[in-house]
Protein backbone atom coordinates (compact mmCIF):
# COMPACT_ATOMS: atom_id res chain seq x y z
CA UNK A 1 -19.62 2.23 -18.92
CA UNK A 2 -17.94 5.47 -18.40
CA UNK A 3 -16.96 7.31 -21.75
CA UNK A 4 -14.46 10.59 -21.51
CA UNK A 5 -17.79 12.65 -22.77
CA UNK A 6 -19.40 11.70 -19.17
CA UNK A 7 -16.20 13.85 -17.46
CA UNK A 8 -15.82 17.33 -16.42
CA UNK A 9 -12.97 18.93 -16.67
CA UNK A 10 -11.96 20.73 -13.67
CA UNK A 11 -8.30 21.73 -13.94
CA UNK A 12 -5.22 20.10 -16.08
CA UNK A 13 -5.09 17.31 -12.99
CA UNK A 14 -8.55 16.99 -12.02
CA UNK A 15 -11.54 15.70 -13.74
CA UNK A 16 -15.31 14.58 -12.39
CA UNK A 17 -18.16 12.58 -12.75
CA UNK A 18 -20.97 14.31 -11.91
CA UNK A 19 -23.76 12.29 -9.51
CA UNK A 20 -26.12 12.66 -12.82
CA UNK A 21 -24.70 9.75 -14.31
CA UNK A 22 -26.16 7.43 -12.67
CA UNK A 23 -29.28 6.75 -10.55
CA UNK A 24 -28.32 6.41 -7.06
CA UNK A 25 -25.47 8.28 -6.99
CA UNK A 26 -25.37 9.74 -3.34
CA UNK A 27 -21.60 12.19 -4.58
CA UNK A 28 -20.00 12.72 -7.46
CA UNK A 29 -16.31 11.42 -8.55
CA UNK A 30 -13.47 13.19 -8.66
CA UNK A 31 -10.38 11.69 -10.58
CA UNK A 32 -6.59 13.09 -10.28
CA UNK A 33 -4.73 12.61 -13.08
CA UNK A 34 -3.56 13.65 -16.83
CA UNK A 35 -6.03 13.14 -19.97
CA UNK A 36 -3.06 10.63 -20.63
CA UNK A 37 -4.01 8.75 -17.14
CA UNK A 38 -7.78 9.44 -17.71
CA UNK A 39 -8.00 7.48 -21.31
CA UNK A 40 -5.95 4.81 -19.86
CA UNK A 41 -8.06 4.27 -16.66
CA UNK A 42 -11.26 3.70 -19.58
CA UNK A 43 -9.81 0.81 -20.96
CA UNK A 44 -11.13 -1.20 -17.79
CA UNK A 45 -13.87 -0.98 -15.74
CA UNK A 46 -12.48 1.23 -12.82
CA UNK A 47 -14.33 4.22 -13.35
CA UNK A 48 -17.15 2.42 -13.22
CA UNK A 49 -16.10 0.85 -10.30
CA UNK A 50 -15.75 4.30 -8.48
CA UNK A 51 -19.30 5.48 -9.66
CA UNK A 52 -21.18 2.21 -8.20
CA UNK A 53 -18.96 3.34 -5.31
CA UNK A 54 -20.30 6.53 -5.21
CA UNK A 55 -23.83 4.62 -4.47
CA UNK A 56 -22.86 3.98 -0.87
CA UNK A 57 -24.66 5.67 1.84
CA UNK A 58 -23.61 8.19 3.84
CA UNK A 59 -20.31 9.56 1.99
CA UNK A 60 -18.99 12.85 2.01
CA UNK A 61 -17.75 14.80 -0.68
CA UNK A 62 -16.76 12.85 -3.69
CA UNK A 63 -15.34 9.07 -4.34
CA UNK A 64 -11.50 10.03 -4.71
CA UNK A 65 -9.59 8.44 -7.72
CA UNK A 66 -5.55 8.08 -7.77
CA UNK A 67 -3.75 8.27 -10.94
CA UNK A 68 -2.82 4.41 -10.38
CA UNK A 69 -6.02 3.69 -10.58
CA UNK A 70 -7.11 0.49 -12.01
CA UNK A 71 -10.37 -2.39 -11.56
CA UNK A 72 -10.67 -3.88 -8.75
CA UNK A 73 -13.09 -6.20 -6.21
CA UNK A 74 -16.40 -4.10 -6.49
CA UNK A 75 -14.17 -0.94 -5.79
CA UNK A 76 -11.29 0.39 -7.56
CA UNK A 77 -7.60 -0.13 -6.58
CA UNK A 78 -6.83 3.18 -6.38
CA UNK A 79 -10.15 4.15 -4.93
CA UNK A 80 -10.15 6.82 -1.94
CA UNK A 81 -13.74 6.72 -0.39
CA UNK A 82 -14.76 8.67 3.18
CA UNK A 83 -17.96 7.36 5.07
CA UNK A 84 -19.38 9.32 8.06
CA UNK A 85 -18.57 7.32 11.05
CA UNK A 86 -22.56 7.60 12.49
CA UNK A 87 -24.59 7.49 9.33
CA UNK A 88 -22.14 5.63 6.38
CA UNK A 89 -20.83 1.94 5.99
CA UNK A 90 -17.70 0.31 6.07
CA UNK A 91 -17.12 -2.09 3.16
CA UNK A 92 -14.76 -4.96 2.66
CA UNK A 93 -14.34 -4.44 -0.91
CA UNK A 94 -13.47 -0.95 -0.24
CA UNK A 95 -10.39 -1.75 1.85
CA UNK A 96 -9.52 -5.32 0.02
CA UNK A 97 -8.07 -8.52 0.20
CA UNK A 98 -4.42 -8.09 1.25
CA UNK A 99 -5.32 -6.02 4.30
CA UNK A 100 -2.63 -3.59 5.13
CA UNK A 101 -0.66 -4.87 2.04
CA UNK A 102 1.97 -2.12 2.61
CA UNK A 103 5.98 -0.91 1.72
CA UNK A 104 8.70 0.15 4.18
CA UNK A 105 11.79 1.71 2.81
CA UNK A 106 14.95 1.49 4.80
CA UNK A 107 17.76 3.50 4.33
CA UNK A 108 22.08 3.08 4.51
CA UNK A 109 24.93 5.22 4.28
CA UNK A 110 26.51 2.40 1.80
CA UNK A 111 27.41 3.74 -1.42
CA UNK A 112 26.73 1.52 -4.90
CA UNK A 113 30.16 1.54 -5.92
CA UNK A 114 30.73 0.22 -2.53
CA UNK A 115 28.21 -2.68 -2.57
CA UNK A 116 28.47 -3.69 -6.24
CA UNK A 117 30.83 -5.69 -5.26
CA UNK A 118 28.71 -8.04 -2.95
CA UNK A 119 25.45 -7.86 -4.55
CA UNK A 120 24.81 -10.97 -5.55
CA UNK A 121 25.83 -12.50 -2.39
CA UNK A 122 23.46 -10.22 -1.10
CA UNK A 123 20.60 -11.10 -2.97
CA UNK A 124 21.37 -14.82 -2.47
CA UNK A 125 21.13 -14.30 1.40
CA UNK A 126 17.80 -12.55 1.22
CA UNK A 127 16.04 -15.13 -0.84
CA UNK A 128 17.31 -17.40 1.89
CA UNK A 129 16.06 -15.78 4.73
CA UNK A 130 13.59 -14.21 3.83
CA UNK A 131 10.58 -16.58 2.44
CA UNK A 132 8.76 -15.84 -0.69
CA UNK A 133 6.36 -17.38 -2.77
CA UNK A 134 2.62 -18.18 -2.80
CA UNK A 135 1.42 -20.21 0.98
CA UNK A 136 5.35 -19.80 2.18
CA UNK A 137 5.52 -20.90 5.86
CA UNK A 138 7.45 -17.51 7.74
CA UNK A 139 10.56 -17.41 9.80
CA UNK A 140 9.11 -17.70 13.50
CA UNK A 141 6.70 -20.35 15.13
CA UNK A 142 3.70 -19.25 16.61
CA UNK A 143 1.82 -19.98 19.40
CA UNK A 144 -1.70 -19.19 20.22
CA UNK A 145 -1.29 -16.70 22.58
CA UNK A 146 1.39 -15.14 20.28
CA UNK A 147 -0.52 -14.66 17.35
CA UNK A 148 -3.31 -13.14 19.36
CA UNK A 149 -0.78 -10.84 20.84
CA UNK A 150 0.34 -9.54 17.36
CA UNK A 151 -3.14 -8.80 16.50
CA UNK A 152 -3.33 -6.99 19.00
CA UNK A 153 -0.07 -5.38 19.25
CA UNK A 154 1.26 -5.22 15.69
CA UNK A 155 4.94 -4.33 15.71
CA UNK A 156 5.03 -3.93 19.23
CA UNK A 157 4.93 -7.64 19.59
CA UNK A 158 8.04 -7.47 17.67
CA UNK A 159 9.32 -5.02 19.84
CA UNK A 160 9.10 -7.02 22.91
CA UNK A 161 10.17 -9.82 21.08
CA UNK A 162 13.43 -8.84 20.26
CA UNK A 163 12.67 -7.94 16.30
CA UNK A 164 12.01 -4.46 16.75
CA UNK A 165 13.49 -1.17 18.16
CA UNK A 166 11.94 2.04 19.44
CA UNK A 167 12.92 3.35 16.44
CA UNK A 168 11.37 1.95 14.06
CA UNK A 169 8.11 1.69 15.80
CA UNK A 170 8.20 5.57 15.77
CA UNK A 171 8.48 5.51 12.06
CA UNK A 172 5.73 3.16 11.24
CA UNK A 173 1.85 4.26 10.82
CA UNK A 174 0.56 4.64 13.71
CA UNK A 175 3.60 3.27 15.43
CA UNK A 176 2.92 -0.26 14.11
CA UNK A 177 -0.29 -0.95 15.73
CA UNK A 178 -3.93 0.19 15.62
CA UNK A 179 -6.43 0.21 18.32
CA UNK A 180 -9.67 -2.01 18.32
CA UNK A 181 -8.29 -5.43 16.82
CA UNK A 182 -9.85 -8.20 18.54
CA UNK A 183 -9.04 -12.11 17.48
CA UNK A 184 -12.64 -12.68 18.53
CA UNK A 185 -13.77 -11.36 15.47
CA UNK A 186 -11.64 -13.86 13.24
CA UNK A 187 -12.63 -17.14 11.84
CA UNK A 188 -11.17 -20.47 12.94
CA UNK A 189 -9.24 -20.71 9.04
CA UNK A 190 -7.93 -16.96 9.26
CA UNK A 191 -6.02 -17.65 12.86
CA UNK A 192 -5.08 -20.83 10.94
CA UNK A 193 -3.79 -19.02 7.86
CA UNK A 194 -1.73 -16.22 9.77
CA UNK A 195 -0.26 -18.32 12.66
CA UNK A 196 2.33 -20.10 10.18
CA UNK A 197 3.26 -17.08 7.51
CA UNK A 198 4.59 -14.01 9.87
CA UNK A 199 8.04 -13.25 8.31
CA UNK A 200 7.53 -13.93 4.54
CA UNK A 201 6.74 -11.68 1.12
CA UNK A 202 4.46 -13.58 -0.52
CA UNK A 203 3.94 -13.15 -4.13
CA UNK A 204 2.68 -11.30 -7.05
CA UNK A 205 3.48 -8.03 -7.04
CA UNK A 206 5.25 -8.38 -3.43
CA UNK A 207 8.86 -7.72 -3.16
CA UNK A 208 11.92 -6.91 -1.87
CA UNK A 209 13.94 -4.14 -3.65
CA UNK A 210 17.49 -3.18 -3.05
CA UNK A 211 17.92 0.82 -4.91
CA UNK A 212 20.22 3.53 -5.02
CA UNK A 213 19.18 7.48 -4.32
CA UNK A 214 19.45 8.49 -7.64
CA UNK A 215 18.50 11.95 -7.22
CA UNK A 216 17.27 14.25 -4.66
CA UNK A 217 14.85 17.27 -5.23
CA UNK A 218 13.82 18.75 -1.53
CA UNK A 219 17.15 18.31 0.53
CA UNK A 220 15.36 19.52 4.06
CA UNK A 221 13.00 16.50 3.55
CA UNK A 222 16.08 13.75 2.49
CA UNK A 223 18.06 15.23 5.13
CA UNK A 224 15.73 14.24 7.52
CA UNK A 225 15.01 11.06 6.27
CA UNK A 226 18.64 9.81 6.07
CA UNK A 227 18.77 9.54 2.18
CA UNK A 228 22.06 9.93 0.93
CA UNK A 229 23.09 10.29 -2.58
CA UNK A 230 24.83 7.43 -4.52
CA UNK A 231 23.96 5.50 -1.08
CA UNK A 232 21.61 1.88 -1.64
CA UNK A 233 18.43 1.53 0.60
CA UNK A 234 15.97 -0.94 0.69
CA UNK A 235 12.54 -1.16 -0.45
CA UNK A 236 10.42 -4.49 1.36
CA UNK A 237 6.33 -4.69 -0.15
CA UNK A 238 4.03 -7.32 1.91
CA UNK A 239 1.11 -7.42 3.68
CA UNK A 240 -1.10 -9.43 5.75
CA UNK A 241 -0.94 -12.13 3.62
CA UNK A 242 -3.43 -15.23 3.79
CA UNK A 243 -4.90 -14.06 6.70
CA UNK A 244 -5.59 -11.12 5.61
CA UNK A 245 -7.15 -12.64 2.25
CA UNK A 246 -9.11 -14.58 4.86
CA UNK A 247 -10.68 -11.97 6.71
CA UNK A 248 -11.81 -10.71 3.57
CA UNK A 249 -13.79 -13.42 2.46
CA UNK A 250 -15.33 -14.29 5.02
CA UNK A 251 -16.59 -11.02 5.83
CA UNK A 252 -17.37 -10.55 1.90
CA UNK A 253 -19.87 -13.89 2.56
CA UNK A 254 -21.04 -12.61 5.63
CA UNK A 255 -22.37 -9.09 4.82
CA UNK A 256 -23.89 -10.43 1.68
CA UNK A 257 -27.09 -10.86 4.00
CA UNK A 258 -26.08 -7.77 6.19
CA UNK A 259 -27.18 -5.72 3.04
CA UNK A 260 -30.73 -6.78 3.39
CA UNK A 261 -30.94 -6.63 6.92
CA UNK A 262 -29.94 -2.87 7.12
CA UNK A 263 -32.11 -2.20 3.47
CA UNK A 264 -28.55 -0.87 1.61
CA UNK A 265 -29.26 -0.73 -1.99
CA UNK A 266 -25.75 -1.53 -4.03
CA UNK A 267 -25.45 -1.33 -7.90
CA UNK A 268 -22.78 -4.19 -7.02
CA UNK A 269 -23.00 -7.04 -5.12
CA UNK A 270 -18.93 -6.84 -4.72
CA UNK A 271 -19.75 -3.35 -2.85
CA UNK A 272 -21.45 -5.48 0.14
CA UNK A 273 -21.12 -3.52 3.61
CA UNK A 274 -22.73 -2.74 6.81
CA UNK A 275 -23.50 0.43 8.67
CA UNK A 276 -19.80 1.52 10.45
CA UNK A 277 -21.27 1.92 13.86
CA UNK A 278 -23.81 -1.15 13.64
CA UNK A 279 -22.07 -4.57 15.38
CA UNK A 280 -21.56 -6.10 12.21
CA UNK A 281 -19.83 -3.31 11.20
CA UNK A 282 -17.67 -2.91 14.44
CA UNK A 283 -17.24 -6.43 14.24
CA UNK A 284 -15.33 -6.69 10.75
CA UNK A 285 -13.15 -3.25 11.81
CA UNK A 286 -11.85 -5.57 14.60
CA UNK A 287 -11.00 -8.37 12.66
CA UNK A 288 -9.96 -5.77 9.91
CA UNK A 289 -7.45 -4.55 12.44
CA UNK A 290 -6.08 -7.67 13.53
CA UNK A 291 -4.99 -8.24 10.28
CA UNK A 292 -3.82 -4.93 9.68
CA UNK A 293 -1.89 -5.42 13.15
CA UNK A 294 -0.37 -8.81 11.72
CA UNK A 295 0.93 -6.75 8.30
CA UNK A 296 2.62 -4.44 10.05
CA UNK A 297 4.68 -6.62 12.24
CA UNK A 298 4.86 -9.33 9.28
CA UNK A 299 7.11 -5.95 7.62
CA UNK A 300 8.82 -5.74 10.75
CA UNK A 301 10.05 -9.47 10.93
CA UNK A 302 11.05 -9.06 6.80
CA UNK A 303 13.09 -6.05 7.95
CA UNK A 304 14.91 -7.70 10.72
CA UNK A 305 15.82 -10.87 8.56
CA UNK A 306 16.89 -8.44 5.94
CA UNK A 307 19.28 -6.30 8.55
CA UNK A 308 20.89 -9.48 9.24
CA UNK A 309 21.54 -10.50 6.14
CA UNK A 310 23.14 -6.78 5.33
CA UNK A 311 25.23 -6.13 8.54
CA UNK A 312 26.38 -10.15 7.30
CA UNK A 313 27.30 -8.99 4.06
CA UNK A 314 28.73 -5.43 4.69
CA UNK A 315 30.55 -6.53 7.86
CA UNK A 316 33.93 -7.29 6.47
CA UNK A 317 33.87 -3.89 4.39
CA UNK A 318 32.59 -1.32 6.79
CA UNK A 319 31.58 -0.26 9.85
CA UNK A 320 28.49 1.31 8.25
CA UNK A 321 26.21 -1.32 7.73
CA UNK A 322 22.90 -0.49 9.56
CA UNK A 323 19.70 0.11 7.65
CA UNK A 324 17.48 2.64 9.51
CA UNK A 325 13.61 2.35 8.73
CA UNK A 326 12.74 5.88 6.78
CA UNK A 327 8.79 5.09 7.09
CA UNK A 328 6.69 2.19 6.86
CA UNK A 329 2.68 2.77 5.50
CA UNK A 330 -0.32 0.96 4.90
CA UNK A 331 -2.00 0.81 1.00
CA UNK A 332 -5.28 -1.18 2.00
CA UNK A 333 -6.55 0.09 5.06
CA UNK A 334 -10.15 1.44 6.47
CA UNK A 335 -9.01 4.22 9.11
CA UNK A 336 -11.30 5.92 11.50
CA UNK A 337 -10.22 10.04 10.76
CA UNK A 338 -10.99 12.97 12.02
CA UNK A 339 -11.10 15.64 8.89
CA UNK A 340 -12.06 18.96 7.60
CA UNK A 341 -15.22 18.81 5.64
CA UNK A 342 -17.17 21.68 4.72
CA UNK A 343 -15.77 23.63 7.35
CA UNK A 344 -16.37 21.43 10.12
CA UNK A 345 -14.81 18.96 11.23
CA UNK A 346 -16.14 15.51 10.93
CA UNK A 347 -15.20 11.55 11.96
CA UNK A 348 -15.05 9.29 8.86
CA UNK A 349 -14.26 5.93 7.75
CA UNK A 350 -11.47 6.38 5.03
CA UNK A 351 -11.53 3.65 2.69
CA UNK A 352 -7.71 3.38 1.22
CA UNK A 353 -7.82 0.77 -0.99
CA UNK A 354 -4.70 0.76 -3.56
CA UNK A 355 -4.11 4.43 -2.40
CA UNK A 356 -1.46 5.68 0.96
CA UNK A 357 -1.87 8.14 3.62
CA UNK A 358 -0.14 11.45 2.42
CA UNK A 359 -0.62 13.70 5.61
CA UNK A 360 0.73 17.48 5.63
CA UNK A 361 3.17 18.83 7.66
CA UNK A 362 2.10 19.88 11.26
CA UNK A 363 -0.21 16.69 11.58
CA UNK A 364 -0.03 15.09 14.73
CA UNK A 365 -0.51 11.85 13.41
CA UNK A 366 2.99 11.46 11.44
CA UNK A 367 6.58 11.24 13.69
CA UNK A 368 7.68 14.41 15.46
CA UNK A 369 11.07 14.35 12.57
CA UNK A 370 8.66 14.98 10.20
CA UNK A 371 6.05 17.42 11.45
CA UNK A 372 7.50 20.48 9.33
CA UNK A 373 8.51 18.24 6.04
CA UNK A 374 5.00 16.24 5.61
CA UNK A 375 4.52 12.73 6.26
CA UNK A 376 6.65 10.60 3.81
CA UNK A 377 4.81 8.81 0.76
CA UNK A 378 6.51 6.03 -0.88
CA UNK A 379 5.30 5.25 -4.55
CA UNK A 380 7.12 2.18 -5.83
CA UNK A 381 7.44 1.87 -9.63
CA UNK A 382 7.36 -1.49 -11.35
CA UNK A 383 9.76 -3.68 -11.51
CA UNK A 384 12.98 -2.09 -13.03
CA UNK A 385 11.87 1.53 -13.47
CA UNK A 386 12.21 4.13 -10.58
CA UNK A 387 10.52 4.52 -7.25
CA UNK A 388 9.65 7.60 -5.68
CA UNK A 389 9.77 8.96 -1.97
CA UNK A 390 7.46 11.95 -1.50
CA UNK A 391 6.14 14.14 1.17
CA UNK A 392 2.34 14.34 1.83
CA UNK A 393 0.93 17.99 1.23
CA UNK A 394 -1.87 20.50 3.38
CA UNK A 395 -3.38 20.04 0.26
CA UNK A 396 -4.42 16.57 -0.03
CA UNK A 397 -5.58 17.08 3.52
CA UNK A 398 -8.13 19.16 2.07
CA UNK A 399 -8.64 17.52 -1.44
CA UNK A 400 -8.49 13.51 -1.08
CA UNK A 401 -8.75 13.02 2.28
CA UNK A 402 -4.97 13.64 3.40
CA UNK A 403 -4.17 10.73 0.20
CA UNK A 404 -2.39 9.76 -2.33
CA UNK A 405 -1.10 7.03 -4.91
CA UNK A 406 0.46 3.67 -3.77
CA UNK A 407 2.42 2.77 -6.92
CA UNK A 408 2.34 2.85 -10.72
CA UNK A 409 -0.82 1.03 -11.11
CA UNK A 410 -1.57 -2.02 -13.01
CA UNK A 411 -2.49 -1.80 -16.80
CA UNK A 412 -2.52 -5.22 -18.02
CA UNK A 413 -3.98 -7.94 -15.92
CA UNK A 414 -1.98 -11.06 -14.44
CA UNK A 415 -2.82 -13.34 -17.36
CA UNK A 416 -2.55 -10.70 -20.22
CA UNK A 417 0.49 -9.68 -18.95
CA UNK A 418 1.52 -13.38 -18.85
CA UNK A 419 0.47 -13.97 -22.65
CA UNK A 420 2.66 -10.91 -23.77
CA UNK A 421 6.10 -11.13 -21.95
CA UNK A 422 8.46 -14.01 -20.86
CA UNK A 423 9.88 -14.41 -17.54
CA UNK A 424 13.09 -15.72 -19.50
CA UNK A 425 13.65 -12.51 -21.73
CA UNK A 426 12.21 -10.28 -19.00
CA UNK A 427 15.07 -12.00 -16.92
CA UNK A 428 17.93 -11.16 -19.51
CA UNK A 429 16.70 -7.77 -20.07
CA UNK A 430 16.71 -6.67 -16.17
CA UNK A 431 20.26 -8.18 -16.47
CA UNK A 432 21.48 -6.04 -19.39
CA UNK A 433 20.22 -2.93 -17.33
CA UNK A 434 22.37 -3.99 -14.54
CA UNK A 435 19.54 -5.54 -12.16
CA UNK A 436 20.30 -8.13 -10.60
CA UNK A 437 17.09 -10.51 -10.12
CA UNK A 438 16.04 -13.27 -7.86
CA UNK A 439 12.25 -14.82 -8.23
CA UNK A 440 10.45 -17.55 -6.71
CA UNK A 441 8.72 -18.34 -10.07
CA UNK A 442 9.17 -17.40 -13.91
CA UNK A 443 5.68 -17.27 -14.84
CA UNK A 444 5.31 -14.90 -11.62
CA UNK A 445 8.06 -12.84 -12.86
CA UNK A 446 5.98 -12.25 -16.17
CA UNK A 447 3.22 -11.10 -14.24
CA UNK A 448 4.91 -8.38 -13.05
CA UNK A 449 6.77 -6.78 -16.29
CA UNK A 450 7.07 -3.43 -16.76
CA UNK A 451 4.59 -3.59 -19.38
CA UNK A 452 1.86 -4.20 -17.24
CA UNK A 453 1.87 -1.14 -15.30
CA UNK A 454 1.25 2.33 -15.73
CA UNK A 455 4.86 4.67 -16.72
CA UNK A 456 4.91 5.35 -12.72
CA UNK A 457 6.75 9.11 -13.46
CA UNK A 458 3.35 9.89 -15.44
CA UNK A 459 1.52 9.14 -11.79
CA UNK A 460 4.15 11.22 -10.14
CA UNK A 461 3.35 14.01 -12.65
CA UNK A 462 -0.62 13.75 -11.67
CA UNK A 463 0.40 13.45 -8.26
CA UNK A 464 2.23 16.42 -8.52
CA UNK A 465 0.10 18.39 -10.56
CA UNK A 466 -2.94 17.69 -8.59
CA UNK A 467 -0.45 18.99 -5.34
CA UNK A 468 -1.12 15.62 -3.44
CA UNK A 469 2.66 15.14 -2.72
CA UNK A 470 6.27 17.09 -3.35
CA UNK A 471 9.32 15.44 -4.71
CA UNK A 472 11.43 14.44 -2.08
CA UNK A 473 14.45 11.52 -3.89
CA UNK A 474 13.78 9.23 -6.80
CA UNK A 475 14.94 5.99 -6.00
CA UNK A 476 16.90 3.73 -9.22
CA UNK A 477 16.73 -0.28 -8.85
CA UNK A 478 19.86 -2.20 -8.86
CA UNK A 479 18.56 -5.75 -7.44
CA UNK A 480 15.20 -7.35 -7.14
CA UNK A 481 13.69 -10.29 -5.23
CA UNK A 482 10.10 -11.45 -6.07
CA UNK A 483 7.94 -14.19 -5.16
């Protein structure tokens, strides 16, 4: 296990574990964050996680750690890992099981004061429409050929469908849909599994968030954005849901012989991969896709229920009732990159697993609006403390392969955090701080108090510290909905 005598200090925000402490170490690990974050991130077996990780073949640089980090399948949530495309692996574990599990944040002009009024009605309506809970059926029937179509397609499907605009496929990674799916890659129970859930949250730590700009610190960046002051937006967290999950396992079982076959030696059988460029490999990137596809239109569909719902509600007391998508990004993702590395630049397979994209400003990967700001980075807090909107930085390009957080980080796990709070009281006491709160399940609701997670402004402070991301708005919740 790692101890805090077994890290370098490198600066006030970065720390490392040098590839001396343990045999087979191919880089070393670098981890952003406070002491504060660092002693906390010991209590579980993360950092251990990210050294095994650091066993892989063919990585460059260093394993990259978030501040949110916590333990995860074989690799840490939190866990930023680049492989070279024509001599490292792609890994499963390293991407994980809600492919694509994600957050779009959608903005209004509608002040609180204005919608206080109407916000239980509000929340009502969005439970309604918009199915939650664990194996929920979604909003729209699928056929065949449409579910191979949104694989394929992602959000453009929704597009052509009718659920989508131009607009918000421009502010979506990679427009809402990434090349190289193919549904030939997918098992008979995945196509199963995601032809009867597109349009619903899920559960855990899914949700949908109604919030207020509660204070702005880069006004260029909010301007262009669309995030007013005192105005409510909208916060929606999903993914790829059991389909996802799906693709997952299987390819978890399937690469647990792929190991021998290419002679990969793992400290962890949970780390199980396959060379990126060999066909297993290319075969779980398509079906990796796919579901990454089916997340990103599975947002879409949440969104449009959800603009219904609000243009139904704020109707009959203004004229201002759209919600305009800000950005939509992926959290668990493998992406094939082109970056900077030792000068040179190189094609990798970035492993985001529990971490975002955070690219700088003049990429030409992130929406013309915000090539002189950054890209935006939304870090959701949990449940009933702040959010945070964020601009990616030309320094993270350079430091954690153009990365960042993806939210405050878990500290307790599901069933700890079960055994120490009660949906009941945690109920009451999101009630007393004005939050109004709508959940699938009690014992879910538990699962997610604030006590489990990390104090989210302590990850902004890393985050800021270490120069990953700038301020941009902090966002205050004033209703919840959770599976």
């Amino acid at each position: 296990m790692v101890d805090l005598r077994d890290l370098r200090k490198i600066t006030d925000f970065e720390w490392e574990i040098g590839r001396g402490f343990m045999q087979g170490m191919h880089v070393p690990v670098r981890i952003l964050g406070t002491q504060e974050i660092i002693r906390e991130s010991l209590k579980d077996n993360s950092l251990q996680q990210a050294a095994n990780t650091a066993c892989l073949p063919g990585l460059h640089q260093y394993v990259c750690v978030m501040p949110d980090v916590h333990q995860g399948y074989g690799f840490p949530i939190g866990g930023v890992a680049a492989s070279d495309y024509h001599n490292g692996v792609i890994s499963p574990g390293g991407i994980g099981y809600d492919i694509n599990c994600g957050i779009r944040l959608l903005a209004s002009e509608i002040p609180l004061k204005t919608a206080k009024p109407v916000m239980q009605e509000l929340v009502n309506l969005l439970f309604q429409n918009c199915p939650v809970g664990v194996g929920k059926q979604g909003v729209v029937g699928l056929s065949s050929r449409d579910f191979s179509q949104i694989c394929t397609q992602g959000s453009r499907w929704a597009l052509k469908s009718g659920y989508a605009s131009p607009a918000d496929l421009e502010a979506t990674e990679d427009g809402g849909c990434i090349q190289g799916a193919d549904p030939d890659a997918l098992s008979r129970r995945a196509v199963e599994r995601g032809t009867v859930q597109l349009g619903s949250l899920g559960s855990g730590n899914h949700f949908i968030e109604i919030d207020v700009v509660d204070e702005i610190f880069d006004q260029q960046a909010a301007q262009k954005m669309g995030l007013n002051q005192g105005c409510i937006c909208m916060q929606i967290h999903s993914g790829s849901r059991g389909f996802g999950h799906q693709v997952c396992s299987d390819y978890v079982k399937d690469f647990q012989t792929v190991v021998h076959k290419y002679q990969i030696q793992i400290p962890d059988r949970e780390l199980v991969c396959a060379p990126v460029g060999s066909p297993e490999g290319q075969r779980y990137l398509a079906a990796m896709r796919c579901a990454a596809n089916y997340a990103f239109c599975n947002r879409q569909m949440l969104a449009h229920q959800a603009r219904q719902v609000f243009e139904q509600v704020f109707e009959k007391i203004t004229h201002k009732n759209h919600l305009w998508l800000v950005y939509d990004l992926a959290h668990n993702i493998g992406k094939i990159e082109d970056h900077i590395i030792d000068g040179r630049q190189t094609r990798v397979c970035v492993h985001r697993k529990g971490a975002t994209r955070a690219f700088g400003p003049g990429s030409a990967d992130i929406p013309l609006k915000y090539a002189r700001v950054g890209q935006p980075v939304l870090i959701p807090g949990s449940m009933g403390t702040a959010s945070w909107v964020m601009v990616g930085t030309e320094t993270a390009m350079c430091k954690s392969f153009g990365s960042c957080s993806h939210g405050a980080g878990r500290l307790l796990s599901r069933s700890a955090a079960r055994k120490m709070a009660r949906g009941e009281d945690l109920l009451v006491d999101l009630r007393e701080q004005g939050i109004t709160v709508k959940a699938g399940s009690i014992a879910g609701l538990a699962e997610e108090a604030p006590m489990a997670y990390k104090d989210v402004d302590l990850v902004i402070e890393s985050v800021v510290g270490a120069r990953l991301a700038k301020k941009v708005a902090r966002l205050r919740p004033v209703a919840v909905i959770k599976g």
